[in-house]
C-alpha atoms as a PDB file:
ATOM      1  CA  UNK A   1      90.960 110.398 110.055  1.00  0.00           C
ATOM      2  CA  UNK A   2      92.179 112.215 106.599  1.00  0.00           C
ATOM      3  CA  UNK A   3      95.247 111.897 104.938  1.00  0.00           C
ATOM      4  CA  UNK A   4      97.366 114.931 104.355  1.00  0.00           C
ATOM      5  CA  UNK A   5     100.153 114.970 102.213  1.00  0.00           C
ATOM      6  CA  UNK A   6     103.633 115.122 103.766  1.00  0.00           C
ATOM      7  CA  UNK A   7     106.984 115.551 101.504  1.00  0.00           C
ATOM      8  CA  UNK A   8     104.883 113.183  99.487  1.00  0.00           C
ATOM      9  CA  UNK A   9     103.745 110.771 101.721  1.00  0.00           C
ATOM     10  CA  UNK A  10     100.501 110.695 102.859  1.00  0.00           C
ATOM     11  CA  UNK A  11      99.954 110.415 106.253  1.00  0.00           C
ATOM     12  CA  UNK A  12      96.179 108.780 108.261  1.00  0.00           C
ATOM     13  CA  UNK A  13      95.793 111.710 111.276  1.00  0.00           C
ATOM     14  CA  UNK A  14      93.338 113.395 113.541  1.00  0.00           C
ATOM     15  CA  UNK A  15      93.408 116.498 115.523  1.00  0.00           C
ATOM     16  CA  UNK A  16      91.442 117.418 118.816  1.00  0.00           C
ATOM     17  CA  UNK A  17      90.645 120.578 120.478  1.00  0.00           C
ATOM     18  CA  UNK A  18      92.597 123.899 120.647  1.00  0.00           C
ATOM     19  CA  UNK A  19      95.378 125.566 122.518  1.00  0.00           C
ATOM     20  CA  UNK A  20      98.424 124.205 122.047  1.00  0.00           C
ATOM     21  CA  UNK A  21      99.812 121.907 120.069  1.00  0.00           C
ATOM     22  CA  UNK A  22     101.141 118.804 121.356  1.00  0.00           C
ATOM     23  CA  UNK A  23     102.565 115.748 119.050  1.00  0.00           C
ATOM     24  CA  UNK A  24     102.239 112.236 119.832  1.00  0.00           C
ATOM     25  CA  UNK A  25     104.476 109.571 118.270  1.00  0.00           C
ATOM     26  CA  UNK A  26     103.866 106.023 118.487  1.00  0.00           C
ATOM     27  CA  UNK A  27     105.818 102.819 119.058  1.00  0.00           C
ATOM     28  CA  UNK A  28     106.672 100.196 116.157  1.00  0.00           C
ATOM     29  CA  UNK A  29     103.686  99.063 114.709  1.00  0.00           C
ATOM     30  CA  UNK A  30     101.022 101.058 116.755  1.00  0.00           C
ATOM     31  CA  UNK A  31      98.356 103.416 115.458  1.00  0.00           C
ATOM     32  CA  UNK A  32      97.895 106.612 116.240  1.00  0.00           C
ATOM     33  CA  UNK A  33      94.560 105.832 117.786  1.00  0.00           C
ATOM     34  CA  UNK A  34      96.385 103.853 121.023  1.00  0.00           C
ATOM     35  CA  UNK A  35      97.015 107.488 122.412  1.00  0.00           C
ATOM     36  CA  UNK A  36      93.219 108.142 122.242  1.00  0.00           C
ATOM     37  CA  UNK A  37      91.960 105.979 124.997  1.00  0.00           C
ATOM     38  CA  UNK A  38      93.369 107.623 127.835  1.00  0.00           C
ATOM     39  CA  UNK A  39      95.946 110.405 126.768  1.00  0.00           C
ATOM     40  CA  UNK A  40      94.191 112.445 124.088  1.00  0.00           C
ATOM     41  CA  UNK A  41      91.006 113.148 126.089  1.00  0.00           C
ATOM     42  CA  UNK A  42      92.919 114.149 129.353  1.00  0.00           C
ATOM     43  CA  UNK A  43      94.860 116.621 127.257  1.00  0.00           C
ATOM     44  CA  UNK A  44      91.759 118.233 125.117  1.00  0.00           C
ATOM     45  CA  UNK A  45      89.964 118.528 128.463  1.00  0.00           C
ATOM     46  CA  UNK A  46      93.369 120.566 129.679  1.00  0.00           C
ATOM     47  CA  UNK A  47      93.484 122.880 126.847  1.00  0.00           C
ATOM     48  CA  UNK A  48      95.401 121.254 124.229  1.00  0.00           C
ATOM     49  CA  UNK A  49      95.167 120.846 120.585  1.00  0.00           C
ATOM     50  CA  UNK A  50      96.205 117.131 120.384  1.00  0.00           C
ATOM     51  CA  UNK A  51      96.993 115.280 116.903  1.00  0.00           C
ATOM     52  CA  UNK A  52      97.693 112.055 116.305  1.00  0.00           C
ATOM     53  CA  UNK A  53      98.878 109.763 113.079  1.00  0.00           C
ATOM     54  CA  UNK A  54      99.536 106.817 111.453  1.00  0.00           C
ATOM     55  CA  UNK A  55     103.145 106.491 110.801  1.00  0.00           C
ATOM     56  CA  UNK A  56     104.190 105.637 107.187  1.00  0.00           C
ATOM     57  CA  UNK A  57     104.204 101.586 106.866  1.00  0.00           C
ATOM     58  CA  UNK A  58     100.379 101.274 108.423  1.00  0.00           C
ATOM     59  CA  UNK A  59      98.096 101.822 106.202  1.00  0.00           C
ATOM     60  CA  UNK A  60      95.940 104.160 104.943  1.00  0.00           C
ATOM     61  CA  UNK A  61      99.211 106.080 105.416  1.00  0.00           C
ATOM     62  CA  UNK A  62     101.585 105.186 102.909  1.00  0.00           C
ATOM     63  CA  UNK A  63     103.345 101.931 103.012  1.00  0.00           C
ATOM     64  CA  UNK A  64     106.593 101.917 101.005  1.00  0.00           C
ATOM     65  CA  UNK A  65     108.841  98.889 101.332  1.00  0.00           C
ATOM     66  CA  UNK A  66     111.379 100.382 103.730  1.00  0.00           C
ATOM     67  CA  UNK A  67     110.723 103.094 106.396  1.00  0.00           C
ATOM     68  CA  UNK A  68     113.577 104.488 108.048  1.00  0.00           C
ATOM     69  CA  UNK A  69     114.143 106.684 111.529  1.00  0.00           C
ATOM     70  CA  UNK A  70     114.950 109.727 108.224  1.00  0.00           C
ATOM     71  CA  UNK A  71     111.867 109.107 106.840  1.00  0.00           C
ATOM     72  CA  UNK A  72     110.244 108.987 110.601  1.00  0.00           C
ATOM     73  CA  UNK A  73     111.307 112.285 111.580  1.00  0.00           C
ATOM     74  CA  UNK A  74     111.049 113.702 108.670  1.00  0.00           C
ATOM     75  CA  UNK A  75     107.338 113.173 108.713  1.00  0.00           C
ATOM     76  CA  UNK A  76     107.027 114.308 112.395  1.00  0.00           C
ATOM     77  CA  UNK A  77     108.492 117.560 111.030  1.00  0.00           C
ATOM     78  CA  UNK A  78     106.630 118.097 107.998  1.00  0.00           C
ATOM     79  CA  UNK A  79     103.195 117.359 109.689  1.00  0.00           C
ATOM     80  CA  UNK A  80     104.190 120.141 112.617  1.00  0.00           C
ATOM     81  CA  UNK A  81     104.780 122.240 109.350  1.00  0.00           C
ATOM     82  CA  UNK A  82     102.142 121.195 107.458  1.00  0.00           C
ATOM     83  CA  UNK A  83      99.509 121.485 110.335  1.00  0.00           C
ATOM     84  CA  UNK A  84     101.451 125.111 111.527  1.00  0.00           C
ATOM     85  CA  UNK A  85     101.829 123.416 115.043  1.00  0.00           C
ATOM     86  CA  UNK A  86     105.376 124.307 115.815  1.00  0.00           C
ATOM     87  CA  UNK A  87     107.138 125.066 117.567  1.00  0.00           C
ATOM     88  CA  UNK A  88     105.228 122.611 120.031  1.00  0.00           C
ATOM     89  CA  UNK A  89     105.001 119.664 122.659  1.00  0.00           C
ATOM     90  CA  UNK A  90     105.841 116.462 121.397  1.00  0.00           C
ATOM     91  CA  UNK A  91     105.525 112.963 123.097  1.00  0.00           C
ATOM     92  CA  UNK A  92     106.435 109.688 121.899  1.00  0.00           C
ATOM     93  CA  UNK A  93     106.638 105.927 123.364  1.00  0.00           C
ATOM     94  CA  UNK A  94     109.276 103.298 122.424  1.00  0.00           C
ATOM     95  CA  UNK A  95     110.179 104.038 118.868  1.00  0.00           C
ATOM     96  CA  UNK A  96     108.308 107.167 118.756  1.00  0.00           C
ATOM     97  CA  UNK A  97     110.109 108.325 121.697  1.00  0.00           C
ATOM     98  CA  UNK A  98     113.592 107.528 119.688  1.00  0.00           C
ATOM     99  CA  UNK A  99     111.863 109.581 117.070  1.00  0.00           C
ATOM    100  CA  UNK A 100     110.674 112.324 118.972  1.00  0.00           C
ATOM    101  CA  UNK A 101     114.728 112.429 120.234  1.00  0.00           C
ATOM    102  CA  UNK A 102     115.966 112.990 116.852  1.00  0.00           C
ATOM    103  CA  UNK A 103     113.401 115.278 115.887  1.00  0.00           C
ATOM    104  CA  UNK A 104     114.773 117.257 118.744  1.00  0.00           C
ATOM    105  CA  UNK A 105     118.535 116.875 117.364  1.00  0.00           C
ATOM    106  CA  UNK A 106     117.722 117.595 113.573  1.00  0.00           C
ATOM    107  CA  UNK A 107     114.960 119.944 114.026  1.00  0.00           C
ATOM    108  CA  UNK A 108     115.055 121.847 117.732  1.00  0.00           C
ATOM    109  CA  UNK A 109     113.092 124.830 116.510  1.00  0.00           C
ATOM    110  CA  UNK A 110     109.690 122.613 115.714  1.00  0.00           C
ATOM    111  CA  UNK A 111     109.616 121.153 119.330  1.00  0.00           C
ATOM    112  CA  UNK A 112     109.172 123.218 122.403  1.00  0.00           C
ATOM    113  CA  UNK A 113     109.879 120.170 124.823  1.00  0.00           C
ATOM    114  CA  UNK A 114     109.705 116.527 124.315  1.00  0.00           C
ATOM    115  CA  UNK A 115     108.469 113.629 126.493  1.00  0.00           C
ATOM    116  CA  UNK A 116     110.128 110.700 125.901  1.00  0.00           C
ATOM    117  CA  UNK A 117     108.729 107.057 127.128  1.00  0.00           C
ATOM    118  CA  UNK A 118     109.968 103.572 127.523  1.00  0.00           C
ATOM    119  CA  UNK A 119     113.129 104.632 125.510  1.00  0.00           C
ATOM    120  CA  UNK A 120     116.448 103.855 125.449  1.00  0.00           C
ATOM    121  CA  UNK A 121     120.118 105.255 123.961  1.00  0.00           C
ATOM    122  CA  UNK A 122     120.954 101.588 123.144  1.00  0.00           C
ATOM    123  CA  UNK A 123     119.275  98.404 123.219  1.00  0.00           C
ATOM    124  CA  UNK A 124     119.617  96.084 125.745  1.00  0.00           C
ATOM    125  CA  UNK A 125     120.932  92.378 124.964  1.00  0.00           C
ATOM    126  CA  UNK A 126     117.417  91.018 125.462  1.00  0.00           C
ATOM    127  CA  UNK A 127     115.897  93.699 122.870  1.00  0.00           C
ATOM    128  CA  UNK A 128     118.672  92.562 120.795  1.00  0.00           C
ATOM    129  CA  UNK A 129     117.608  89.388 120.516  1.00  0.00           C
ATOM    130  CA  UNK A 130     114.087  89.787 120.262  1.00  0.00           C
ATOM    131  CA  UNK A 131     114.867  92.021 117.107  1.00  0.00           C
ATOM    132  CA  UNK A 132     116.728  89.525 115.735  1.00  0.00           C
ATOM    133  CA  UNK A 133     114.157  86.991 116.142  1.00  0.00           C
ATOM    134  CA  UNK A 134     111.293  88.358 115.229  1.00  0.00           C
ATOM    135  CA  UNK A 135     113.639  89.692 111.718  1.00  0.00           C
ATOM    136  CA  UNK A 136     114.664  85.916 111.347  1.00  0.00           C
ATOM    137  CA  UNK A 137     110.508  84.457 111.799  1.00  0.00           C
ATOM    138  CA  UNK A 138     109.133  87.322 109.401  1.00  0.00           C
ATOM    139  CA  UNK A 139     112.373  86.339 106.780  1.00  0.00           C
ATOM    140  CA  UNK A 140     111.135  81.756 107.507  1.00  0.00           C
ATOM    141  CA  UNK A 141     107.436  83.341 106.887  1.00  0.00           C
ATOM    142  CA  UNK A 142     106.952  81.696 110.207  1.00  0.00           C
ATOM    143  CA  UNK A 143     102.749  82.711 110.890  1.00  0.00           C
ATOM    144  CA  UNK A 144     102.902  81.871 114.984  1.00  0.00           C
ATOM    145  CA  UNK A 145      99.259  81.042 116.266  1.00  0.00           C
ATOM    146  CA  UNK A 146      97.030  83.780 117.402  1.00  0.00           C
ATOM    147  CA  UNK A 147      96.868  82.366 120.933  1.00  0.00           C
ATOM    148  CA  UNK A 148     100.487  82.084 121.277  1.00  0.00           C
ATOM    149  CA  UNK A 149     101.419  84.998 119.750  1.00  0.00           C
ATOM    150  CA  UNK A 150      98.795  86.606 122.047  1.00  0.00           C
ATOM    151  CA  UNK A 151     100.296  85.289 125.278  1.00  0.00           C
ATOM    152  CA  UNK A 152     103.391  85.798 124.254  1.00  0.00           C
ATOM    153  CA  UNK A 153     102.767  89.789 123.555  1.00  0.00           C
ATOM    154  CA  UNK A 154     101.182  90.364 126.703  1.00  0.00           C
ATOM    155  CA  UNK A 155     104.573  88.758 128.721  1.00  0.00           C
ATOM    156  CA  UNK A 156     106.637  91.110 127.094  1.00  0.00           C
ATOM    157  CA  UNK A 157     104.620  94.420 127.234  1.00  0.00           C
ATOM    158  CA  UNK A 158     103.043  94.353 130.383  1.00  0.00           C
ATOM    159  CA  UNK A 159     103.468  94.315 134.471  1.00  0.00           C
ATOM    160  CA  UNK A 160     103.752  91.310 136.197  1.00  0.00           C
ATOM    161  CA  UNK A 161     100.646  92.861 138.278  1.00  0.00           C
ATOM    162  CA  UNK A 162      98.770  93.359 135.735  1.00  0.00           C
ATOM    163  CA  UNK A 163      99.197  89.644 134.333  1.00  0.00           C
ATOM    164  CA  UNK A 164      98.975  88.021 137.946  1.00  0.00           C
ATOM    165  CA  UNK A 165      94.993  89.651 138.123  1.00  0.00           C
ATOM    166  CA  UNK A 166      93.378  87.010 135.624  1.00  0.00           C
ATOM    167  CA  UNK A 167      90.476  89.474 134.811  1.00  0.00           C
ATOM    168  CA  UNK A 168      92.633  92.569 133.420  1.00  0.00           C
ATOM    169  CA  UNK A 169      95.027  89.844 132.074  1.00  0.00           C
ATOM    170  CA  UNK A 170      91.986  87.998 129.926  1.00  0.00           C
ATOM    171  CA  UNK A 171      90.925  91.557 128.688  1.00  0.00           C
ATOM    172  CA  UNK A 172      94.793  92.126 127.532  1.00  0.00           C
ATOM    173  CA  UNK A 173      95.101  88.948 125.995  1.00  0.00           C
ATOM    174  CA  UNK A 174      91.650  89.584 124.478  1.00  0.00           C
ATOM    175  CA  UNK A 175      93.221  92.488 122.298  1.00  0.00           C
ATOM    176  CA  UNK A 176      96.381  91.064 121.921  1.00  0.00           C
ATOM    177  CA  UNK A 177      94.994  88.150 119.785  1.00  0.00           C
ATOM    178  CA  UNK A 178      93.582  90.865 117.440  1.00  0.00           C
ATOM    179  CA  UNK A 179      95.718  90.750 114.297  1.00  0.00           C
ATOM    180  CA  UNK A 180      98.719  93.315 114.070  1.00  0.00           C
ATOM    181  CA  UNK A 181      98.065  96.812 111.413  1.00  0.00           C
ATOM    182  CA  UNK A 182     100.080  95.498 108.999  1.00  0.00           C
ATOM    183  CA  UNK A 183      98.741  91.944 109.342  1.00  0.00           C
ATOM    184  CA  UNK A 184      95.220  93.216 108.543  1.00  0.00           C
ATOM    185  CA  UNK A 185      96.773  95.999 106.093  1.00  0.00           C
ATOM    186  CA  UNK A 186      98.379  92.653 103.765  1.00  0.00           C
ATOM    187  CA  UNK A 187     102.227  93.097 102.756  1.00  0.00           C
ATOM    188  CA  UNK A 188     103.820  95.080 105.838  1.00  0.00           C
ATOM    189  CA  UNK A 189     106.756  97.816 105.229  1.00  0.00           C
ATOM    190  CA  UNK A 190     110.000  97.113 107.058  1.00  0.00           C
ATOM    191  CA  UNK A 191     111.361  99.210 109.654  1.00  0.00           C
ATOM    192  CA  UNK A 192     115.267  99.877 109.486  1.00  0.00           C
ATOM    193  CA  UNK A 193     115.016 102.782 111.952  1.00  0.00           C
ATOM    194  CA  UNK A 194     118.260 102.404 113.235  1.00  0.00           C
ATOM    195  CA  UNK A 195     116.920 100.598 116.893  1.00  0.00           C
ATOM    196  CA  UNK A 196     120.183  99.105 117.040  1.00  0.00           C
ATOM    197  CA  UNK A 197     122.295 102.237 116.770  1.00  0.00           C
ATOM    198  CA  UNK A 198     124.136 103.642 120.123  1.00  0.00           C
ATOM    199  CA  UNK A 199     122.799 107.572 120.237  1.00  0.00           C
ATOM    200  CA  UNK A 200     124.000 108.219 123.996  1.00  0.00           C
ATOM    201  CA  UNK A 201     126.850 110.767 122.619  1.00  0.00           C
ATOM    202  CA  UNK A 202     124.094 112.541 120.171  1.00  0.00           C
ATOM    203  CA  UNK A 203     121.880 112.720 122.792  1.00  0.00           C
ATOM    204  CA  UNK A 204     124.272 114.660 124.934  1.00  0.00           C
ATOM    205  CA  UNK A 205     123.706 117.295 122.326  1.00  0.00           C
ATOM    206  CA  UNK A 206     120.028 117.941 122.453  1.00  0.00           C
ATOM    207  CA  UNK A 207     118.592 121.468 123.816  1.00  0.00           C
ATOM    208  CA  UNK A 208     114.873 120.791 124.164  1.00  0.00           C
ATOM    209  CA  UNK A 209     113.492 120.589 127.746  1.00  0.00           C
ATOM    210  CA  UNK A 210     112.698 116.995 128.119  1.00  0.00           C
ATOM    211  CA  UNK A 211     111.106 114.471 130.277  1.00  0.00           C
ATOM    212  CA  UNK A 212     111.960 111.048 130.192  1.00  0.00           C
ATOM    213  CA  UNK A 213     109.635 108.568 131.594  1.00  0.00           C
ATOM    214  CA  UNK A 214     110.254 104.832 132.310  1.00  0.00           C
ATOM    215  CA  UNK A 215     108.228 102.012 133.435  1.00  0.00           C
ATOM    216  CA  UNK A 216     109.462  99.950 136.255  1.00  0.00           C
ATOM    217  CA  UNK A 217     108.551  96.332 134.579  1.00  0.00           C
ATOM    218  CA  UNK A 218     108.978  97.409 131.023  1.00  0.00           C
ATOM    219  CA  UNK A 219     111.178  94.766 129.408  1.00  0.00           C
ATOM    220  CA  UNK A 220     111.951  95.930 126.162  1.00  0.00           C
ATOM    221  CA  UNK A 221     113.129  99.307 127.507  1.00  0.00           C
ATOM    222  CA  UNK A 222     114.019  98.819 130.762  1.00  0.00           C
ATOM    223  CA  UNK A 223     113.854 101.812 133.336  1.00  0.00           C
ATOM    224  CA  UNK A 224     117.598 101.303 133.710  1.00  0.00           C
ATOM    225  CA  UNK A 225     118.015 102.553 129.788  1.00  0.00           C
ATOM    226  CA  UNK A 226     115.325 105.469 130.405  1.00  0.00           C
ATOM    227  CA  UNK A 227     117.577 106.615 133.562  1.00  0.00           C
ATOM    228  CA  UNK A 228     120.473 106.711 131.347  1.00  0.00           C
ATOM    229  CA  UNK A 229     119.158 108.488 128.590  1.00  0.00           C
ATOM    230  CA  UNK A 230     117.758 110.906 131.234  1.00  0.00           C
ATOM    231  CA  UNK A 231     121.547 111.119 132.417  1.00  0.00           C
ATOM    232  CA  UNK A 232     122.675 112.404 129.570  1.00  0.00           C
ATOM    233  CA  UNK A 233     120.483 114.524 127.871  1.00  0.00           C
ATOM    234  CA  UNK A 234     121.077 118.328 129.441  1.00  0.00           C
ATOM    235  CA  UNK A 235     118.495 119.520 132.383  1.00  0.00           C
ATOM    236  CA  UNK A 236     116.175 116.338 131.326  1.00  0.00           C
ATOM    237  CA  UNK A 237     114.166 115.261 134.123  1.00  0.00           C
ATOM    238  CA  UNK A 238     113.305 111.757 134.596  1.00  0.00           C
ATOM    239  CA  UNK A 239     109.906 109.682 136.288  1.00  0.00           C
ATOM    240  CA  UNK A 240     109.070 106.441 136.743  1.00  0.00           C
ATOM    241  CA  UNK A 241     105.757 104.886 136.826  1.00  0.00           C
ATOM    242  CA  UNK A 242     105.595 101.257 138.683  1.00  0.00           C
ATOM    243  CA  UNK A 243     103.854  98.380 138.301  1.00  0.00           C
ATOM    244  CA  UNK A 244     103.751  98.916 134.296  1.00  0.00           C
ATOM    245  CA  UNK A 245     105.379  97.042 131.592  1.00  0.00           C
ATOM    246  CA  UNK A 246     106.340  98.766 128.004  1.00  0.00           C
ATOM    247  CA  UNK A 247     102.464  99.751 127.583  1.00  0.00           C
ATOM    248  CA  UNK A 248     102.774 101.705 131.018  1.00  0.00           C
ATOM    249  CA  UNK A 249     100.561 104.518 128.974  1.00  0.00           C
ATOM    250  CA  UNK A 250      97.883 102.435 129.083  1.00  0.00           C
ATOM    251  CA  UNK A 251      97.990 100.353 132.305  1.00  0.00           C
ATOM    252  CA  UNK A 252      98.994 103.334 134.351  1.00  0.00           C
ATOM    253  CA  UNK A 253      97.147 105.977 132.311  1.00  0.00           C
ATOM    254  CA  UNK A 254      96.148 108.569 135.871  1.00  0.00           C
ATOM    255  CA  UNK A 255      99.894 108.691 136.434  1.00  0.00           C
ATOM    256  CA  UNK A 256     101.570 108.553 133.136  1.00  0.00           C
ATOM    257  CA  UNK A 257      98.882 111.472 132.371  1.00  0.00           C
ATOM    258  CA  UNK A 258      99.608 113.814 135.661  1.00  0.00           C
ATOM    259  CA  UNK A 259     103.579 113.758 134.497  1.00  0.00           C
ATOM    260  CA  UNK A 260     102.542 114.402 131.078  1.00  0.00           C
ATOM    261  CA  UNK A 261     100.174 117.278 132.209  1.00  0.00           C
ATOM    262  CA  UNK A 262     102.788 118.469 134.486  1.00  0.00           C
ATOM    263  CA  UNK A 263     105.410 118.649 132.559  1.00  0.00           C
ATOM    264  CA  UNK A 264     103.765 119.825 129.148  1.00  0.00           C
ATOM    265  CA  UNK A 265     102.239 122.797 131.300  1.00  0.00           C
ATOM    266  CA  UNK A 266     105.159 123.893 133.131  1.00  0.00           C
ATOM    267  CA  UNK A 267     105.675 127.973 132.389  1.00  0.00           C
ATOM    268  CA  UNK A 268     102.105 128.294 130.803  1.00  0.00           C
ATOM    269  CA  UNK A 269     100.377 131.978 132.788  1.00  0.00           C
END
């Protein structure tokens, strides 16, 4: 993947195919390269140009000592720019679905329609306090074991189905024990991108055709929040994919891909 310069900060992406353009965001501490397992082929194969990135704070993109949901979008706009992809489809998860929101807010004319996943306007009380103690374990220098921390990332990101099948959940856990980017990368940047911020009133105010899709055992952003957010944002549509947790984009991949192909193709001759 090469780095291109952004506003600069350099940013780790890749590109695929031709047609258009369609923008994937990823969640907190993800690399682009999660959306090329199941999502990226799919959409090549359907006639897309498809890029992908690291976000600043994994490296080799840039890793200054603060990243903030400013410095988030404006990256996702100046790498439309740079690449001369806009205006075009853009689809985040988790935080890169709150991203891909305010990209939508700030900067309409660089997104043709958005597809937002496992979001929320607000965070719930649980999210809450898992922000607040993973902030106070990082701030201890608490190191939890790879096992545990393992386990314990695979309860809160995935289906109850898919942890009650004991071959799909070894192959999770598996990956889950692999260290984190920014625990391979050495000194990680932090992330003040506002998670904790209410945006139900901005999001009243967005224009961009959107689809907002929820999974029904997601824990961090519970389908309850994506509903909402669906609620409020003008015309939005909303789906929901069962029996997946907050990594329903890869445990459901066949139907998180037919919305995504659905939706990102409606109105094309």
């Amino acid at each position: 993947m090469p780095l291109i310069d952004v506003g600069g900060v350099r940013l780790n992406y890749a590109e695929r195919g031709s047609g258009p353009a369609v923008l994937f965001l990823s969640g907190t501490g993800a690399r682009g390269r999660t959306w090329h397992l199941h999502q990226v082929p799919v959409l090549v194969e359907a006639g897309y140009r498809v890029v992908t990135f690291d976000t600043r704070g994994i490296a080799p993109s840039d890793t200054p000592p603060v990243v903030t949901m400013p410095d988030l979008v404006a990256d996702a706009a100046g790498l439309i720019e740079r690449l001369g992809l806009g205006p075009c489809r853009v689809a985040g998860s988790s935080m890169g679905a709150r991203v891909a929101a305010e990209l939508c807010l700030r900067r309409p004319e660089l997104v043709d329609r958005a597809v937002l996943m496992a979001t929320f306007g607000r965070p719930s009380a649980f999210l809450s306090a898992m922000t607040t103690g993973e902030d106070a374990l990082r701030d201890a220098g608490t190191k939890l074991p790879a096992e545990y921390l393992g386990a314990v990332r695979a309860a809160l990101n995935l289906s109850p189905r898919t942890l009650a099948d004991d071959r799909a959940a070894q192959d999770w856990l598996d990956i889950f024990r692999l260290p984190m980017p920014e625990e391979a990368d050495g000194a990680a940047s932090r992330l003040d991108a506002d998670a904790d911020v209410d945006r139900f009133t901005a999001y009243a105010q967005i224009a961009v055709p959107c689809l907002v899709l929820g999974f029904a055992d997601d824990l961090i952003a519970p389908a309850r929040g994506n509903r909402d957010v669906a609620a409020v944002i003008p015309g939005a549509r909303y789906a929901e994919i069962p029996d997946a947790g907050h990594y329903g984009y890869l445990e459901q991949p066949s139907l998180v891909n037919a919305e995504l192909i659905a939706f990102l193709s409606e109105g094309q001759s």
